[in-house]
Protein backbone atom coordinates (compact mmCIF):
# COMPACT_ATOMS: atom_id res chain seq x y z
CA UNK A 1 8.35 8.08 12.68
CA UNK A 2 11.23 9.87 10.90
CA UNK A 3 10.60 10.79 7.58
CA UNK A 4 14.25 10.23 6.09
CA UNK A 5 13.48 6.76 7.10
CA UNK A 6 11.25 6.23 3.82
CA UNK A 7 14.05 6.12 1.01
CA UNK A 8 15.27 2.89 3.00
CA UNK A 9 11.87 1.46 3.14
CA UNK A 10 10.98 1.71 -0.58
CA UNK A 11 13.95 -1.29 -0.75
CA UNK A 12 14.29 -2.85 2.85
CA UNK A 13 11.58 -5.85 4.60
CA UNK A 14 13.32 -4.07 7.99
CA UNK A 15 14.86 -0.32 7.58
CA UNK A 16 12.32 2.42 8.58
CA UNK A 17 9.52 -0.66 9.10
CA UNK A 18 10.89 -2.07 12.67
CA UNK A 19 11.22 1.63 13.84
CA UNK A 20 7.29 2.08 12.95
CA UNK A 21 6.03 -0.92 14.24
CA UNK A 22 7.90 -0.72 17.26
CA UNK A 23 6.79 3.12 17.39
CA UNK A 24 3.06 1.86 16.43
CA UNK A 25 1.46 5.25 15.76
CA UNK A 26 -1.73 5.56 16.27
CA UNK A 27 -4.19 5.92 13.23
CA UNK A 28 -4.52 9.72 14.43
CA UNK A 29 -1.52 10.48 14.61
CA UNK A 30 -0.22 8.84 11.20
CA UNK A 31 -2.93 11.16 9.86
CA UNK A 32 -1.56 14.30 11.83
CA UNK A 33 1.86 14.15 11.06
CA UNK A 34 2.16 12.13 7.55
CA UNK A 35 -1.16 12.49 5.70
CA UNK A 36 -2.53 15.40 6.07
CA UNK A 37 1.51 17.57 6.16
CA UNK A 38 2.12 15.43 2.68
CA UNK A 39 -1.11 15.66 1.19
CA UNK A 40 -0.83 19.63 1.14
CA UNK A 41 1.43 19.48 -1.15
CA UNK A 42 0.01 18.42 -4.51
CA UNK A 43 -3.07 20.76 -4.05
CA UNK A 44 -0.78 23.68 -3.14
CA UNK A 45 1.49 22.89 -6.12
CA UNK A 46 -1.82 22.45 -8.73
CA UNK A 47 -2.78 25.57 -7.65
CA UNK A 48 0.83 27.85 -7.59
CA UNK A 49 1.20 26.03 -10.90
CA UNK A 50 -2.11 26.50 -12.05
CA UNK A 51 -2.13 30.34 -11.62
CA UNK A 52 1.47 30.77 -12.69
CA UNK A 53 1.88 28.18 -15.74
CA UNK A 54 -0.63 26.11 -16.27
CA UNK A 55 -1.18 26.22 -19.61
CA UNK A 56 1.84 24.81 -20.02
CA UNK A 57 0.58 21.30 -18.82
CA UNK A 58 -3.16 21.32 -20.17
CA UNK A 59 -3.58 24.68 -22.65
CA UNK A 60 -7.04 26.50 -22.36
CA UNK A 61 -7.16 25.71 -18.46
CA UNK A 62 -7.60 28.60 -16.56
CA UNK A 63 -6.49 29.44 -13.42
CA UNK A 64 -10.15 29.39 -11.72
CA UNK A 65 -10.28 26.07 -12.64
CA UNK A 66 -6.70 24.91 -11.62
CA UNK A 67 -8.04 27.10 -7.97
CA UNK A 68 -11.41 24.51 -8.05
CA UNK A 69 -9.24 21.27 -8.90
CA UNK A 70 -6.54 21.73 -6.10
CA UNK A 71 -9.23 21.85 -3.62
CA UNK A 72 -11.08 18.88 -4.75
CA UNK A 73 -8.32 17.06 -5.00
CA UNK A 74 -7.29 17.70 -1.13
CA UNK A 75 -10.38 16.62 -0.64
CA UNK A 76 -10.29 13.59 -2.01
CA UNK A 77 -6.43 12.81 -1.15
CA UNK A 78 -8.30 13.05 2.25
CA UNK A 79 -10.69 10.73 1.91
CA UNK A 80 -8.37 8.49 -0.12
CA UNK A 81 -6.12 7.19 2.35
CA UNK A 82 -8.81 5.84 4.80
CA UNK A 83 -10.78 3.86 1.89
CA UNK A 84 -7.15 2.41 0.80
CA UNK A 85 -6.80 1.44 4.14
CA UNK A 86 -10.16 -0.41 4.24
CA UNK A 87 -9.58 -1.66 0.45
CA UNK A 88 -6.40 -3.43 1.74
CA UNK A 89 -8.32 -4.71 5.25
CA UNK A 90 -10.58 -6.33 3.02
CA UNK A 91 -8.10 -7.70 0.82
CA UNK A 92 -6.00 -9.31 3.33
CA UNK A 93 -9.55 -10.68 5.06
CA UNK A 94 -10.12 -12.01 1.61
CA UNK A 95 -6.49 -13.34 0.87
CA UNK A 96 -6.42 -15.03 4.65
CA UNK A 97 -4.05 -12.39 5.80
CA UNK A 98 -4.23 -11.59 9.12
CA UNK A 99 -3.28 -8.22 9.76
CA UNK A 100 -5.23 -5.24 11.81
CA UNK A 101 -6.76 -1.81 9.99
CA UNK A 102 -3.95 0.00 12.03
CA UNK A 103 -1.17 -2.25 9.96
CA UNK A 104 -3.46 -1.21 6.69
CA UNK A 105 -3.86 2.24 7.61
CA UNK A 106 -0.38 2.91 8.03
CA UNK A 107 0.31 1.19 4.60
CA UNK A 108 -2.14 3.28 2.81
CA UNK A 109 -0.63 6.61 4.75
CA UNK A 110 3.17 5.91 4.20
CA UNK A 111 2.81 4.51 1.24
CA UNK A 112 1.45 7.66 -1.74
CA UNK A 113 4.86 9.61 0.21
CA UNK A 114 6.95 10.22 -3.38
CA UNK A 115 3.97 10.26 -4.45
CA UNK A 116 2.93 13.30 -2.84
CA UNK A 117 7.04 14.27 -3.25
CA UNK A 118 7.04 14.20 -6.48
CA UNK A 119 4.19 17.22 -6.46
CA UNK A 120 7.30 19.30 -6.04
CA UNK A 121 7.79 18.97 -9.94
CA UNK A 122 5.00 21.37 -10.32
CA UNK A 123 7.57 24.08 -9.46
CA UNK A 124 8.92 23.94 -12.78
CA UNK A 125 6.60 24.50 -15.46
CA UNK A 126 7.71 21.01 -17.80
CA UNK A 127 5.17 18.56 -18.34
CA UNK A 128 8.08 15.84 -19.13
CA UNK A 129 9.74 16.45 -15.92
CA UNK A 130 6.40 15.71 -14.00
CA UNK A 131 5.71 12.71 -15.74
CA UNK A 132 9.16 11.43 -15.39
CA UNK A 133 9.43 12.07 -11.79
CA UNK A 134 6.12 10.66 -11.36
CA UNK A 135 6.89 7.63 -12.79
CA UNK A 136 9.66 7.17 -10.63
CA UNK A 137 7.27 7.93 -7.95
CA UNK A 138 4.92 5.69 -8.67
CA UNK A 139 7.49 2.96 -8.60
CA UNK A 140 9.28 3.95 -5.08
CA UNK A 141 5.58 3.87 -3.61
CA UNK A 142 5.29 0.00 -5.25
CA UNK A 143 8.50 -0.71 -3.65
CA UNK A 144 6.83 0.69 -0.39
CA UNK A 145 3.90 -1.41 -0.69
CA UNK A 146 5.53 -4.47 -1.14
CA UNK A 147 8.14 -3.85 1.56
CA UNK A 148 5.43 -2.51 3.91
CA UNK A 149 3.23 -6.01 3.37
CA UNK A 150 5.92 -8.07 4.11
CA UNK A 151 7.10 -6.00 7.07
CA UNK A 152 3.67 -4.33 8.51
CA UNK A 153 1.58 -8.06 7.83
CA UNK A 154 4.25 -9.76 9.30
CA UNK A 155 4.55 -12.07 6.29
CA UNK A 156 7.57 -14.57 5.95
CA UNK A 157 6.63 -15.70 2.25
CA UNK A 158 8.14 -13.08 -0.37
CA UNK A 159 5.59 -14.89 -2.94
CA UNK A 160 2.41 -14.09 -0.92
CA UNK A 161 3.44 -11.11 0.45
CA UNK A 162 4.33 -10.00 -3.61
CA UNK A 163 0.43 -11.22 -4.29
CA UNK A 164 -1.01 -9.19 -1.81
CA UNK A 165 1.38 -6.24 -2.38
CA UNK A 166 0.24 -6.66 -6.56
CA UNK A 167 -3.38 -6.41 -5.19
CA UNK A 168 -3.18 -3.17 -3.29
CA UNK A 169 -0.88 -2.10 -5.53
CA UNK A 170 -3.56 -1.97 -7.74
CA UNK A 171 -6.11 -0.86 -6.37
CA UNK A 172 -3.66 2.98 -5.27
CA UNK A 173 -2.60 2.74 -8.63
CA UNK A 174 -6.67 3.04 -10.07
CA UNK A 175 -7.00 5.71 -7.01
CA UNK A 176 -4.00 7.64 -7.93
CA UNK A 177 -5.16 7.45 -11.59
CA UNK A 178 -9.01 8.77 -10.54
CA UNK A 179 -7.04 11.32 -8.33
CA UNK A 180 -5.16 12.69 -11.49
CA UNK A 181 -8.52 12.73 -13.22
CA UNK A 182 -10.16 14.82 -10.90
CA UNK A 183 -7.29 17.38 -11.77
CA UNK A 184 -7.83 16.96 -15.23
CA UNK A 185 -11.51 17.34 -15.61
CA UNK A 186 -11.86 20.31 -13.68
């Protein structure tokens, strides 16, 4: 899968998504080459930030701690991405979708990308910047859900496929927001 393929996706049922299905990467390898390269990131960031500036997003955090929270989180970004993928499994079993937990897998891996991206914020030490960025993350990644439903689940109805994209959706949006959580309690 190419990479510069995913700013198409976030806004296209086909650009990026017939390439991947037609590639059909195995579970493995999604994890290889997109998870586990992309979900570096934010921990390494968290903890350069941490130990260079990181009072300047929480005060009276020190660097130890920012060190303890970029490893959990890793950790957990880790684990993440295969419970997603079994979160949306069940959701399409429960929503009469009929899809695969490859399809769901590589939903749950493609789909956190700007989120992960926008980690690069960290470089600069501005708490509005991150949260701006973010939010524009977080919105390119809905974009990528709904596009990848309709495209990976092989839906033809943009109403069902927008239900089930509002439903997992939802449920990355609670993980990303325990995610940020574990950053900010330890």
């Amino acid at each position: 899968m190419n990479m510069v393929q995913v700013p198409k996706m976030v806004f296209s049922f086909h650009d990026g998504w017939d390439e991947l299905i037609r590639l059909h990467p195995s579970v493995a390898r999604l994890f290889a080459l997109v998870v586990l390269p992309l979900s570096l990131l934010p921990p390494a960031l968290v903890y350069y930030a941490g130990s260079r500036y990181g009072g300047a997003f929480v005060p009276g955090v020190t660097p130890a701690q920012w060190h303890a929270a970029a490893g959990i989180f890793f950790v957990a970004e880790l684990l993440t991405v295969p419970v997603m993928a079994w979160l949306i499994h069940m959701a399409c079993r429960l929503n009469d979708v009929a899809t695969d937990y490859h399809a769901c897998f590589t939903l749950a891996a493609i789909a956190p990308a700007p989120l992960w991206l926008s980690s690069l914020t960290l470089l600069v030490p501005s708490l509005s910047m991150a949260v701006l960025v973010g939010g524009l993350a977080l919105c390119c990644s809905m974009g990528l859900i709904y596009h990848g439903v309709y495209a990976l689940f092989h839906m033809r109805d943009n109403f069902k496929a927008l239900q089930m994209a509002s439903v997992v959706a939802g449920a990355g949006l609670l993980a990303w927001l325990l995610l940020m959580q574990i950053v900010l309690v330890h």
